[in-house]
PDB file of N, CA and C in Angstrom:
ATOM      1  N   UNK A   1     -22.284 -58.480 -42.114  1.00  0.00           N
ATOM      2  CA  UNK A   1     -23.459 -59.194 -42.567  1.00  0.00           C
ATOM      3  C   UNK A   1     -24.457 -58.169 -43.084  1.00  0.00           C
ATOM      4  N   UNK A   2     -25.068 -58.758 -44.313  1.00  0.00           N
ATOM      5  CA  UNK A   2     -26.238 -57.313 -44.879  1.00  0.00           C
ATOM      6  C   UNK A   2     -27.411 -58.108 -44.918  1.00  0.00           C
ATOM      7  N   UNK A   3     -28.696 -58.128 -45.099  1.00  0.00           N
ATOM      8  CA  UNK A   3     -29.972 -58.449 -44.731  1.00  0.00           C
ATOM      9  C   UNK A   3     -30.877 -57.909 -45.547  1.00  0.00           C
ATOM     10  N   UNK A   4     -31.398 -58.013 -46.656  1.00  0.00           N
ATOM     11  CA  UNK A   4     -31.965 -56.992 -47.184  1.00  0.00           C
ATOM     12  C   UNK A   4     -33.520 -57.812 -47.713  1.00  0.00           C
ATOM     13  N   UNK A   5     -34.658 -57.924 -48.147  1.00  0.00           N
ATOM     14  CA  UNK A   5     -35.328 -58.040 -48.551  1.00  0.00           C
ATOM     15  C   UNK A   5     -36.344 -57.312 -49.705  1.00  0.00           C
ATOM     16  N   UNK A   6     -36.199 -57.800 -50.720  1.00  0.00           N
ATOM     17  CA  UNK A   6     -36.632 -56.808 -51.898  1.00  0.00           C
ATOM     18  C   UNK A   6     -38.015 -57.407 -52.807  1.00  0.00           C
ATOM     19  N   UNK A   7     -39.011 -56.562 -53.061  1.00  0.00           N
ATOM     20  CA  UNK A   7     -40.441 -57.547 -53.073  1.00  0.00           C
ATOM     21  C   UNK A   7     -40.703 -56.861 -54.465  1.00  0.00           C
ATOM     22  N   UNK A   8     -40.845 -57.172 -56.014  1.00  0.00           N
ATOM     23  CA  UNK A   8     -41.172 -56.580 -57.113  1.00  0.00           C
ATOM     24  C   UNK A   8     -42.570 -57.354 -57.650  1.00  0.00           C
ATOM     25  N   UNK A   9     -43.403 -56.186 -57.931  1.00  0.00           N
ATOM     26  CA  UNK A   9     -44.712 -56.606 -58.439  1.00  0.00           C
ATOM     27  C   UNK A   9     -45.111 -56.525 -59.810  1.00  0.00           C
ATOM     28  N   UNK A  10     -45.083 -57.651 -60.433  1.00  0.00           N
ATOM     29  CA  UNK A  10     -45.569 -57.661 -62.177  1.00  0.00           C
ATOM     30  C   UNK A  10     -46.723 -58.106 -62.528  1.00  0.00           C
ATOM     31  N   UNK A  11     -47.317 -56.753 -63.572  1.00  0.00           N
ATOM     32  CA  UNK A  11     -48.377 -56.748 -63.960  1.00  0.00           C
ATOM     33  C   UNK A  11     -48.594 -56.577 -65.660  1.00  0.00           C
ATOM     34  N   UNK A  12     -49.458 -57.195 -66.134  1.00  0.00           N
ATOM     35  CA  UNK A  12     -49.409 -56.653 -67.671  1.00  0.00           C
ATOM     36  C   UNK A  12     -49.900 -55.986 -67.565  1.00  0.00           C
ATOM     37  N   UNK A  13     -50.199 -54.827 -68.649  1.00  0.00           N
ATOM     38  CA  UNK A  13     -51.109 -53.909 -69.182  1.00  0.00           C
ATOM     39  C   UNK A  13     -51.428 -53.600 -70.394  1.00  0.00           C
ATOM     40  N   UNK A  14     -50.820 -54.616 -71.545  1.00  0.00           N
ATOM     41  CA  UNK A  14     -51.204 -54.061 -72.644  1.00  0.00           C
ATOM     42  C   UNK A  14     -52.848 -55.038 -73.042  1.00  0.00           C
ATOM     43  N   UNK A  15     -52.999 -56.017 -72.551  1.00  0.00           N
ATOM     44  CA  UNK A  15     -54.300 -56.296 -72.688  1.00  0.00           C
ATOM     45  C   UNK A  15     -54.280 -57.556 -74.152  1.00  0.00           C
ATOM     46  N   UNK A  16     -53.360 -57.321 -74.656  1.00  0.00           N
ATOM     47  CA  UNK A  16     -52.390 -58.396 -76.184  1.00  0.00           C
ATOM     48  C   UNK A  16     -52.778 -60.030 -75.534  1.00  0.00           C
ATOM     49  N   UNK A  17     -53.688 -60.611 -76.112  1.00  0.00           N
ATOM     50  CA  UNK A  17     -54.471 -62.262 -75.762  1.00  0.00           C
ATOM     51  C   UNK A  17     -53.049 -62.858 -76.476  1.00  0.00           C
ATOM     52  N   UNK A  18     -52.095 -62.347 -77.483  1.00  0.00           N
ATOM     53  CA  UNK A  18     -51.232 -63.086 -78.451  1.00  0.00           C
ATOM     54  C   UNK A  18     -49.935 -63.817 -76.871  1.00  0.00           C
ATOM     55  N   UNK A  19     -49.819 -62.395 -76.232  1.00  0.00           N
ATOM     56  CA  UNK A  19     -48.953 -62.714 -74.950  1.00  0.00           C
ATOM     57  C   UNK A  19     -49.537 -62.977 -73.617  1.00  0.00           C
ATOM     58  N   UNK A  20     -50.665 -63.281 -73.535  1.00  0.00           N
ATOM     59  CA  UNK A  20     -51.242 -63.555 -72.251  1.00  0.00           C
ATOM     60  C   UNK A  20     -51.314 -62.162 -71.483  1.00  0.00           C
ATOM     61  N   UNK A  21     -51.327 -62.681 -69.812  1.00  0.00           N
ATOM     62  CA  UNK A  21     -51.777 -61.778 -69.339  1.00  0.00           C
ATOM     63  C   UNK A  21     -50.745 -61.893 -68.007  1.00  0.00           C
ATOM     64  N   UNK A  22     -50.390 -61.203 -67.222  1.00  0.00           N
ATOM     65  CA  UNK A  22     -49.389 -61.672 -66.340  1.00  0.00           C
ATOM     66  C   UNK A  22     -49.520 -61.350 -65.092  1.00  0.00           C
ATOM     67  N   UNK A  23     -49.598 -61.753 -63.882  1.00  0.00           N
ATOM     68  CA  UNK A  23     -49.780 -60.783 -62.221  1.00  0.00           C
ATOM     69  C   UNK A  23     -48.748 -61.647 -61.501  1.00  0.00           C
ATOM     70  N   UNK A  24     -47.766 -61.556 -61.042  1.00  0.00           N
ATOM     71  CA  UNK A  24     -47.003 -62.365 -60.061  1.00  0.00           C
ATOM     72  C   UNK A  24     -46.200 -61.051 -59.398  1.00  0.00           C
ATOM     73  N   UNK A  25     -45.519 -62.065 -58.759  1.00  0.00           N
ATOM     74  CA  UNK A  25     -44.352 -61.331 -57.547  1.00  0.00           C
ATOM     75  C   UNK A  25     -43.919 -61.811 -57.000  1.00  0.00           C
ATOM     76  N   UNK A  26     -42.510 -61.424 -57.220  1.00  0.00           N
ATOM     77  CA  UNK A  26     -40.988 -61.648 -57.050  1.00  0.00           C
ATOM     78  C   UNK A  26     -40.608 -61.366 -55.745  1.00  0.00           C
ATOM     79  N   UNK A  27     -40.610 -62.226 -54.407  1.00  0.00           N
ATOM     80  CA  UNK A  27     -39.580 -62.013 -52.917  1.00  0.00           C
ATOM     81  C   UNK A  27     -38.432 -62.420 -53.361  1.00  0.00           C
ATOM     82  N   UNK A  28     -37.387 -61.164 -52.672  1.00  0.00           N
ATOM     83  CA  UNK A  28     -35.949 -61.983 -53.137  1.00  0.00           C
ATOM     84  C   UNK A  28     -35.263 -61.560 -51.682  1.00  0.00           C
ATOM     85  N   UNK A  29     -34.729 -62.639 -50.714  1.00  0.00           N
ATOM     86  CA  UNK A  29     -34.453 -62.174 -49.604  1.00  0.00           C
ATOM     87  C   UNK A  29     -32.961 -62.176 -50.195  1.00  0.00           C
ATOM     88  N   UNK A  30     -31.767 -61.790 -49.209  1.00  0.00           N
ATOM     89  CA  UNK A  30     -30.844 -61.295 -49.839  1.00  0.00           C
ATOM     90  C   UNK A  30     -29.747 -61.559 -48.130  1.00  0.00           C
ATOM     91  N   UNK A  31     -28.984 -62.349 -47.752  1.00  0.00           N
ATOM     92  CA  UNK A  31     -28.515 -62.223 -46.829  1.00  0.00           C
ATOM     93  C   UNK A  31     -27.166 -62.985 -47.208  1.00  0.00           C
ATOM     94  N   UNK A  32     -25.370 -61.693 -46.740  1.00  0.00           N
ATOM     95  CA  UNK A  32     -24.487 -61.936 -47.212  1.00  0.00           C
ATOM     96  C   UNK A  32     -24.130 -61.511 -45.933  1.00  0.00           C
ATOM     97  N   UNK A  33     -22.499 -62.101 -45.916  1.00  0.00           N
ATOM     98  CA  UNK A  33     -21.565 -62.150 -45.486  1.00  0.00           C
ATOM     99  C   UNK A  33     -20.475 -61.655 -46.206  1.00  0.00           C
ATOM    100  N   UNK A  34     -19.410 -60.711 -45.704  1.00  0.00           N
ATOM    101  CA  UNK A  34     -18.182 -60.276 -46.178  1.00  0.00           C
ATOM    102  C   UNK A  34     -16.767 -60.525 -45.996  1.00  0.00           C
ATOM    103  N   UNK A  35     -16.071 -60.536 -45.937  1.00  0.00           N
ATOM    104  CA  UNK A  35     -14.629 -61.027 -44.811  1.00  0.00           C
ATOM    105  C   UNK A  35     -13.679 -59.813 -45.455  1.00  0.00           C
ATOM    106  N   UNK A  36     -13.251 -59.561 -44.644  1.00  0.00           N
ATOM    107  CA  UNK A  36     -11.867 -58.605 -44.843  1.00  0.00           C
ATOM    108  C   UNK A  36     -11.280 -58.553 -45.973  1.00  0.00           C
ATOM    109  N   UNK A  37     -10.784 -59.545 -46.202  1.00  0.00           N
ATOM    110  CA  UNK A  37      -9.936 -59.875 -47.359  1.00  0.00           C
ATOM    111  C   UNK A  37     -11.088 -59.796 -49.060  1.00  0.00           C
ATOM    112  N   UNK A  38     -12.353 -59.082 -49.019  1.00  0.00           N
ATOM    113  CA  UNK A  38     -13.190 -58.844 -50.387  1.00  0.00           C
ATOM    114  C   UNK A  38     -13.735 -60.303 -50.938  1.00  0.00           C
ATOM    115  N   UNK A  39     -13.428 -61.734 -49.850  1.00  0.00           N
ATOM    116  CA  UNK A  39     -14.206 -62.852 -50.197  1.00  0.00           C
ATOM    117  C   UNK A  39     -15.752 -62.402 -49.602  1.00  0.00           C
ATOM    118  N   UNK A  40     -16.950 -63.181 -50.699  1.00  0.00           N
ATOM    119  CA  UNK A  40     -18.494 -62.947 -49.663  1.00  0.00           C
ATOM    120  C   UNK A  40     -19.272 -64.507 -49.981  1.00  0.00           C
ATOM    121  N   UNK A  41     -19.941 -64.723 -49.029  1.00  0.00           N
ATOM    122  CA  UNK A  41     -21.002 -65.600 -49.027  1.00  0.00           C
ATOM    123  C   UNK A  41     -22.182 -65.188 -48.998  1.00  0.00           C
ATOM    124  N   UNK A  42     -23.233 -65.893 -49.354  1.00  0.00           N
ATOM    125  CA  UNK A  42     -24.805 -65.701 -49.092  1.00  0.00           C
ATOM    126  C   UNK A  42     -25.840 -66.539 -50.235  1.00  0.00           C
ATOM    127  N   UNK A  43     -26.658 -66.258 -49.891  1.00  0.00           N
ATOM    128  CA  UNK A  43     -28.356 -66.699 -50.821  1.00  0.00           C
ATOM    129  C   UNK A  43     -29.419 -65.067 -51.051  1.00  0.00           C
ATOM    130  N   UNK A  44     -29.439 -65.471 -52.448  1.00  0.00           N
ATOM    131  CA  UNK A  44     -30.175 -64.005 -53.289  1.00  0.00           C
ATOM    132  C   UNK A  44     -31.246 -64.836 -54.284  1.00  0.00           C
ATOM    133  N   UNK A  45     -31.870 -65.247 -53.850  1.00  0.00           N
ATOM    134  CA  UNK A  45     -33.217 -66.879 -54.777  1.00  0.00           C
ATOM    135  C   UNK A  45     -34.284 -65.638 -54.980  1.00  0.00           C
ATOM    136  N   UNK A  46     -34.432 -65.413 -55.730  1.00  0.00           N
ATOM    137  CA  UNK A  46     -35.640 -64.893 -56.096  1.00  0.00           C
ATOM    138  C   UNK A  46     -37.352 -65.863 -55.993  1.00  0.00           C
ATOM    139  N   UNK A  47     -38.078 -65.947 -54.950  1.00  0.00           N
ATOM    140  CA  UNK A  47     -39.477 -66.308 -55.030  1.00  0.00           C
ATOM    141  C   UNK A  47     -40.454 -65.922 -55.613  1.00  0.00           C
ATOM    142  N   UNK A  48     -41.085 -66.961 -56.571  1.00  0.00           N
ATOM    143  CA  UNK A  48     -42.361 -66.097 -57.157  1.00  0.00           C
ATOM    144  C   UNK A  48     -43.617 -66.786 -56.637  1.00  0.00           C
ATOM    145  N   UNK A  49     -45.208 -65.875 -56.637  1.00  0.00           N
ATOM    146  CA  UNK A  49     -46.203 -66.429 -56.556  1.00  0.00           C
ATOM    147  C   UNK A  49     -46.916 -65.716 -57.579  1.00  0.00           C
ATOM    148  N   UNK A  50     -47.548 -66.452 -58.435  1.00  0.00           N
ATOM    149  CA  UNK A  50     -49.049 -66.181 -58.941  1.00  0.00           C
ATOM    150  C   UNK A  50     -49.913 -65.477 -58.931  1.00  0.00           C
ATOM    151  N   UNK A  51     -50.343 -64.250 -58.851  1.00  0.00           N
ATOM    152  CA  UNK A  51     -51.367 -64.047 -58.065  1.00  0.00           C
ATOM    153  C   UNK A  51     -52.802 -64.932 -58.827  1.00  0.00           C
ATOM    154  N   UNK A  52     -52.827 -64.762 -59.920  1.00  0.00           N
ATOM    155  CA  UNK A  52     -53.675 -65.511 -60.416  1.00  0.00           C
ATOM    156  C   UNK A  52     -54.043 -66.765 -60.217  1.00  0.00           C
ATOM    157  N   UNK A  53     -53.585 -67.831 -60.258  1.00  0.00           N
ATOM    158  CA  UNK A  53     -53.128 -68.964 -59.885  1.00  0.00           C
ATOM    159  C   UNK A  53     -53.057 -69.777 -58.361  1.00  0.00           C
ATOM    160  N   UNK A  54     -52.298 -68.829 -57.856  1.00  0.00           N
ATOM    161  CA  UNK A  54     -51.363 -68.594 -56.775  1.00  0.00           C
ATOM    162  C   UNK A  54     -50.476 -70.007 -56.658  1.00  0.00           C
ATOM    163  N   UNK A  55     -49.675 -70.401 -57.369  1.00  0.00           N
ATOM    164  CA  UNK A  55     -48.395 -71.315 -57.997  1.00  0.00           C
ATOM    165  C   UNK A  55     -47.407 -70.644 -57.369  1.00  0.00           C
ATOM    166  N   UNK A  56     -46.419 -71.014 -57.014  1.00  0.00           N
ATOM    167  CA  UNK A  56     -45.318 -70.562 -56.549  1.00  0.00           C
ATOM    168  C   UNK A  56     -44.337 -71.424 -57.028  1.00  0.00           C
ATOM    169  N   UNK A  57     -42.955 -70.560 -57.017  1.00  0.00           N
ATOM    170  CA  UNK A  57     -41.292 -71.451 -57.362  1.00  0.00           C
ATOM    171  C   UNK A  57     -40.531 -70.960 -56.204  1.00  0.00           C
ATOM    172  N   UNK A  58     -40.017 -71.998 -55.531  1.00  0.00           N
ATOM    173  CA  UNK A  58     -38.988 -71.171 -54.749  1.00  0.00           C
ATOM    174  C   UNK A  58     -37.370 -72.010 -55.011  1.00  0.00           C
ATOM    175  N   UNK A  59     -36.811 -70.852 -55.804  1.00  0.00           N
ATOM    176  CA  UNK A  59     -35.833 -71.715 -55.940  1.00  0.00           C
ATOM    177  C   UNK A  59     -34.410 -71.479 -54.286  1.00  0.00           C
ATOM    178  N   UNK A  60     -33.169 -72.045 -54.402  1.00  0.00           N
ATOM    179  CA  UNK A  60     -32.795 -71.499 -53.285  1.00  0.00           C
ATOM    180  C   UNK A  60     -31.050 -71.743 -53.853  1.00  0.00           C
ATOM    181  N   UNK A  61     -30.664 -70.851 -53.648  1.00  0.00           N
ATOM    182  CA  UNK A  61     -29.160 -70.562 -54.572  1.00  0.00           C
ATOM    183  C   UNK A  61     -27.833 -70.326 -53.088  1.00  0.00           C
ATOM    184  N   UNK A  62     -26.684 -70.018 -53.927  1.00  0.00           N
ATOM    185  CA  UNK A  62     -25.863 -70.200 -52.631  1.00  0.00           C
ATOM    186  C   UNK A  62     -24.796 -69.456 -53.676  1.00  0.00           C
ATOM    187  N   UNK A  63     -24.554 -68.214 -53.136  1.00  0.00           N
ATOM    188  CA  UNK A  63     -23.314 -67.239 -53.899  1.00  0.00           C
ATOM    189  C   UNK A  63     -22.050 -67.316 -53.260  1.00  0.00           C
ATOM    190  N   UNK A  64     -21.399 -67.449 -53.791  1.00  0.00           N
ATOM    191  CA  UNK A  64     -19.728 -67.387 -53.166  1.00  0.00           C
ATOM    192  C   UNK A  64     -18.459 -66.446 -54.587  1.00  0.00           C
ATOM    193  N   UNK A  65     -18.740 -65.195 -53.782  1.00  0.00           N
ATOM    194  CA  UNK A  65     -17.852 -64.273 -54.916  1.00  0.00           C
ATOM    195  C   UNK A  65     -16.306 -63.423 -54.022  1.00  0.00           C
ATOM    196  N   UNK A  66     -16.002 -62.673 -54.781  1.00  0.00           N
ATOM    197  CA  UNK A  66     -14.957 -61.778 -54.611  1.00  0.00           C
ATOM    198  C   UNK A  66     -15.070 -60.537 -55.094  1.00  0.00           C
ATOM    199  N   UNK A  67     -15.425 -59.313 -54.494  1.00  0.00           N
ATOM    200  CA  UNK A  67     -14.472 -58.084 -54.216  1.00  0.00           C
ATOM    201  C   UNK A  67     -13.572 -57.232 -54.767  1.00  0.00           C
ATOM    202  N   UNK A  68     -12.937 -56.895 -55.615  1.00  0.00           N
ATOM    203  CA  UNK A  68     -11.780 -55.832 -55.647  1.00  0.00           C
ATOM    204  C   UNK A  68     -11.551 -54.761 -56.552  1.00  0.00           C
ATOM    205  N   UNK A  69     -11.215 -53.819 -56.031  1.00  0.00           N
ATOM    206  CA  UNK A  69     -10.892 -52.245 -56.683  1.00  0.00           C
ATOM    207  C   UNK A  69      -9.523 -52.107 -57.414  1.00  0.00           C
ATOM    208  N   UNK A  70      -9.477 -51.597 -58.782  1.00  0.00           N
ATOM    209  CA  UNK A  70      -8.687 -51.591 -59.023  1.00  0.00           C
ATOM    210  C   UNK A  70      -8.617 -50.201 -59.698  1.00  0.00           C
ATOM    211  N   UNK A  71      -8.692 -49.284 -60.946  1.00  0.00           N
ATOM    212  CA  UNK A  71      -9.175 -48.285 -60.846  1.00  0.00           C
ATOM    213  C   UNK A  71     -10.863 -48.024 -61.282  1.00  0.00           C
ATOM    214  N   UNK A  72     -11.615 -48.951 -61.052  1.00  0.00           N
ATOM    215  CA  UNK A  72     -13.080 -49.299 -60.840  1.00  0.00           C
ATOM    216  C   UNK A  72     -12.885 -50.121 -59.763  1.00  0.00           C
ATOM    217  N   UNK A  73     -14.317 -50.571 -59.192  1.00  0.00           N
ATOM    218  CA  UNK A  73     -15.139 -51.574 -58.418  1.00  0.00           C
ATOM    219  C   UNK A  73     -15.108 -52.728 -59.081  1.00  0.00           C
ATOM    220  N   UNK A  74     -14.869 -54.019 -58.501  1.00  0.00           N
ATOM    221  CA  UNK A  74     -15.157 -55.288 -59.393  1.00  0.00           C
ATOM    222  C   UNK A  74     -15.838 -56.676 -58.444  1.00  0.00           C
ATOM    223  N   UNK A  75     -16.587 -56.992 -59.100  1.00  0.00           N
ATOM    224  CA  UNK A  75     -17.235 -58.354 -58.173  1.00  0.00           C
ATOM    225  C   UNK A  75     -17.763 -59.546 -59.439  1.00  0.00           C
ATOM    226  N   UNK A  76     -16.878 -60.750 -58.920  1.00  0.00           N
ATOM    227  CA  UNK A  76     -16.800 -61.705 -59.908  1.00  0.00           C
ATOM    228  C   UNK A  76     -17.416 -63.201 -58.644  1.00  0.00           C
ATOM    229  N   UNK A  77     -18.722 -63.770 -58.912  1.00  0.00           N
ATOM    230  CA  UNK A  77     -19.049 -64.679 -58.371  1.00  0.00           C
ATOM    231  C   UNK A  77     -19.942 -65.263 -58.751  1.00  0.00           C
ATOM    232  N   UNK A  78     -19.842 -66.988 -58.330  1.00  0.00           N
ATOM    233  CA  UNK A  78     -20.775 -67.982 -58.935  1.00  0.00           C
ATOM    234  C   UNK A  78     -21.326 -68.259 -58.063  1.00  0.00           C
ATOM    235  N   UNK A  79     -23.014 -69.041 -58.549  1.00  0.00           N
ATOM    236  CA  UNK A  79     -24.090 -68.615 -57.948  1.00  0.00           C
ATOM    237  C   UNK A  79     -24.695 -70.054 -58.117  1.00  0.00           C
ATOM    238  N   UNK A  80     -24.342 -71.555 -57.844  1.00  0.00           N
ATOM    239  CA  UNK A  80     -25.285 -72.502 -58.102  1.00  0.00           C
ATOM    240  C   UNK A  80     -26.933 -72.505 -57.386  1.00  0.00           C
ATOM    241  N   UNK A  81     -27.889 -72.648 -57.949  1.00  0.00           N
ATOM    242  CA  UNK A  81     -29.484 -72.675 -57.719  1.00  0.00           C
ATOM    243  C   UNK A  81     -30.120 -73.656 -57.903  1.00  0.00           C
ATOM    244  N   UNK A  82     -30.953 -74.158 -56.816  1.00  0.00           N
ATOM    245  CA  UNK A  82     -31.534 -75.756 -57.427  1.00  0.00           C
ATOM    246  C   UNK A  82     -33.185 -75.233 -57.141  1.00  0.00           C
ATOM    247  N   UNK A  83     -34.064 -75.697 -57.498  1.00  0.00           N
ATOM    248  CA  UNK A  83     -35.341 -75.574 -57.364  1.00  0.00           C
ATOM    249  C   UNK A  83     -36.315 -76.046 -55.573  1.00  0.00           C
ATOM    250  N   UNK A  84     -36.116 -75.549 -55.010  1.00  0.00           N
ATOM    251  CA  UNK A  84     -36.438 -76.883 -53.570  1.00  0.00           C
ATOM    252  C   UNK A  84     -38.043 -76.624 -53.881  1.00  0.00           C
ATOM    253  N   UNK A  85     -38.447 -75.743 -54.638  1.00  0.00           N
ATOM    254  CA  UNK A  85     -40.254 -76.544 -54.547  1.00  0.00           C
ATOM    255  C   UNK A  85     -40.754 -75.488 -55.884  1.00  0.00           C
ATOM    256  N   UNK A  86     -41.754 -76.005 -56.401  1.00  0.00           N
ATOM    257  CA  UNK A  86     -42.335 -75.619 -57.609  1.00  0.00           C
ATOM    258  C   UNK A  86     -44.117 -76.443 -57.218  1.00  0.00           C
ATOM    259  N   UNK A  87     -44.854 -75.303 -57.587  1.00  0.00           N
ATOM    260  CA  UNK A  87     -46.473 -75.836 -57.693  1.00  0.00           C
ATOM    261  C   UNK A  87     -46.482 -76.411 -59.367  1.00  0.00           C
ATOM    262  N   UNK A  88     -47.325 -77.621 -59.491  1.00  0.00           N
ATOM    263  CA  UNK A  88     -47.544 -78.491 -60.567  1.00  0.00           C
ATOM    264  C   UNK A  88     -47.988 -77.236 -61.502  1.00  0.00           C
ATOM    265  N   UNK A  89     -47.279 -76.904 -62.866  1.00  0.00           N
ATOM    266  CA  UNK A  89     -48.014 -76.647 -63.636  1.00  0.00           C
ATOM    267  C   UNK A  89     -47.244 -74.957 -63.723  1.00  0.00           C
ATOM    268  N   UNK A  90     -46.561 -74.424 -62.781  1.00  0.00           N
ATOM    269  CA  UNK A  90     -46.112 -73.340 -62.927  1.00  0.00           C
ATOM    270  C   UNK A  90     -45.509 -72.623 -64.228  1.00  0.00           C
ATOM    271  N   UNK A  91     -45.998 -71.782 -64.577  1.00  0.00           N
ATOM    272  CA  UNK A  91     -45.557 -71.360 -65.981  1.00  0.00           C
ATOM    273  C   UNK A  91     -43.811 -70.761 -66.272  1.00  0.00           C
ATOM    274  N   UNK A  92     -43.295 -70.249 -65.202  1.00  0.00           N
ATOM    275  CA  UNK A  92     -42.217 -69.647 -64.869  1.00  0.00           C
ATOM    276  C   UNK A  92     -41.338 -70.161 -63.864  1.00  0.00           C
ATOM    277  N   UNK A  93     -39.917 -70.341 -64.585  1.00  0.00           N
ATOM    278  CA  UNK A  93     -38.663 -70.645 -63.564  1.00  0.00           C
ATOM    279  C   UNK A  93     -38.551 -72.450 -63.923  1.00  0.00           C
ATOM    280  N   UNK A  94     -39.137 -72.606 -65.237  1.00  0.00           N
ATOM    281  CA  UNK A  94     -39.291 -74.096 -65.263  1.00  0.00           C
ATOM    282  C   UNK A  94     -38.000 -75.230 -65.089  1.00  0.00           C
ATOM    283  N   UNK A  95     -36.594 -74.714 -64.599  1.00  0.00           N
ATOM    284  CA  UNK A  95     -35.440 -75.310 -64.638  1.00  0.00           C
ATOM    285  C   UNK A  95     -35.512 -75.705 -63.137  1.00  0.00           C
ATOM    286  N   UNK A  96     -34.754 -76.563 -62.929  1.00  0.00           N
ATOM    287  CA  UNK A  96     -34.820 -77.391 -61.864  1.00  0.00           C
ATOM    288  C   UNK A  96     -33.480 -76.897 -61.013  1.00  0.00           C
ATOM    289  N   UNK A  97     -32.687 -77.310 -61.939  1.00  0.00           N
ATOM    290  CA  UNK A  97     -30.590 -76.684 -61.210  1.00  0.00           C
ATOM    291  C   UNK A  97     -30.480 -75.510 -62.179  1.00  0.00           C
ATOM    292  N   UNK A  98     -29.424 -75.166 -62.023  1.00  0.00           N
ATOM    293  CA  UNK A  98     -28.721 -74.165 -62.771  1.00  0.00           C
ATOM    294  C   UNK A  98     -27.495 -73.491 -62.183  1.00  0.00           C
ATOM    295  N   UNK A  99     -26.732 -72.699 -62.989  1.00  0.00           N
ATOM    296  CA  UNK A  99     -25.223 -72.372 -61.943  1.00  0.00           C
ATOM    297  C   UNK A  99     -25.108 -70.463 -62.423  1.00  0.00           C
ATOM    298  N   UNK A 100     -24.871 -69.912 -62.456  1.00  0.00           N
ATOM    299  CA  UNK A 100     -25.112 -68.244 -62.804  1.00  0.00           C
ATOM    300  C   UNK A 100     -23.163 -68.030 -62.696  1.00  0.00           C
ATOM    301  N   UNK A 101     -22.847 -67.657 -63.719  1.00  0.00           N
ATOM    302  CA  UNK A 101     -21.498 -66.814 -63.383  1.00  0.00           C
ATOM    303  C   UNK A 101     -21.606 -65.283 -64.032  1.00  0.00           C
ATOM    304  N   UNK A 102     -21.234 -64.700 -62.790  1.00  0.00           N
ATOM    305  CA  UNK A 102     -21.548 -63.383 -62.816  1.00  0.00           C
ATOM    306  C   UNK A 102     -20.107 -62.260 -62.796  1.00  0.00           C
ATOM    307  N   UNK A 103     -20.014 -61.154 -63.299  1.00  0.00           N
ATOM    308  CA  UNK A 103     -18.980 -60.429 -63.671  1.00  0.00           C
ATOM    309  C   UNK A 103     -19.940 -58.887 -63.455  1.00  0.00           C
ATOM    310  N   UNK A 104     -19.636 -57.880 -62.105  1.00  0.00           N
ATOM    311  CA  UNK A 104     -19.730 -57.161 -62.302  1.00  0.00           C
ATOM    312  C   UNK A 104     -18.566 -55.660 -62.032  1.00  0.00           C
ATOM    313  N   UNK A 105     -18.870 -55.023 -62.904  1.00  0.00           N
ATOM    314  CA  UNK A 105     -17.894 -53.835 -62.467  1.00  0.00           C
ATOM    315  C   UNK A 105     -18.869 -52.089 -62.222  1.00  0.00           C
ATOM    316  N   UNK A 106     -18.266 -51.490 -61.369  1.00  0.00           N
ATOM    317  CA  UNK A 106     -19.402 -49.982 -60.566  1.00  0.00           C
ATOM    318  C   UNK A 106     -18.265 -49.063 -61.192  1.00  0.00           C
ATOM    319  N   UNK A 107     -19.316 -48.394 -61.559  1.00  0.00           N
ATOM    320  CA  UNK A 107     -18.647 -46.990 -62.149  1.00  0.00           C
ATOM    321  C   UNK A 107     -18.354 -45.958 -60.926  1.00  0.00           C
ATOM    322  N   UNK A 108     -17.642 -45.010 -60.627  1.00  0.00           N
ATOM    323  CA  UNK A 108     -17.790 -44.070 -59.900  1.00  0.00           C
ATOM    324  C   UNK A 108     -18.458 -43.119 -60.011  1.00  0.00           C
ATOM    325  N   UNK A 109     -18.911 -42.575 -58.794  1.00  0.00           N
ATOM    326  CA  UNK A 109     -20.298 -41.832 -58.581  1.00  0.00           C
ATOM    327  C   UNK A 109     -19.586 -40.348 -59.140  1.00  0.00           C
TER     328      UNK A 109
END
């Protein structure tokens, strides 16, 4: 089991009225499961709040992938996400469901 919690803070700075102006931040808790055999489970939902505003999305997702080395690293898993709460009016994350299929491969160090 891994546990991780990862917190990213966005800010504008170019000051451009054409693109607005931006302050939020991203909680993304992160808790998986592995099994022997390179199957994994878990939830990786990225949360945002506002600071401006203070609006929040929390969406809440459910990963179920696979594992395996072959002469690279490989991890191939789908990721359905539904919205369980959104503040009226939120500018960001405006989808309600959604499904993510993901394909990654790790280079060696």
């Amino acid at each position: 089991m891994a546990d991780v919690l990862d917190m990213e803070n966005f800010f504008s700075i170019s000051g451009n009225d054409t693109y607005g102006s931006s302050t939020y931040a991203g909680l993304q808790p992160n808790v998986f499961y592995r099994w022997a055999n390179g199957v994994y489970a878990g939830i990786e939902s990225e949360w945002q709040i506002d600071y401006k505003t203070g609006k929040v999305a929390i969406p809440m997702d459910f990963r179920v992938g696979y594992i395996w080395s072959g002469k690279l690293k490989y991890n191939a898993y789908i990721e359905p996400e539904v919205m369980a709460y959104r503040s009226d009016g939120y500018p960001r994350n405006s989808s309600n469901f959604g499904v993510r299929l993901g394909f990654r491969w790790y280079l060696p160090m």
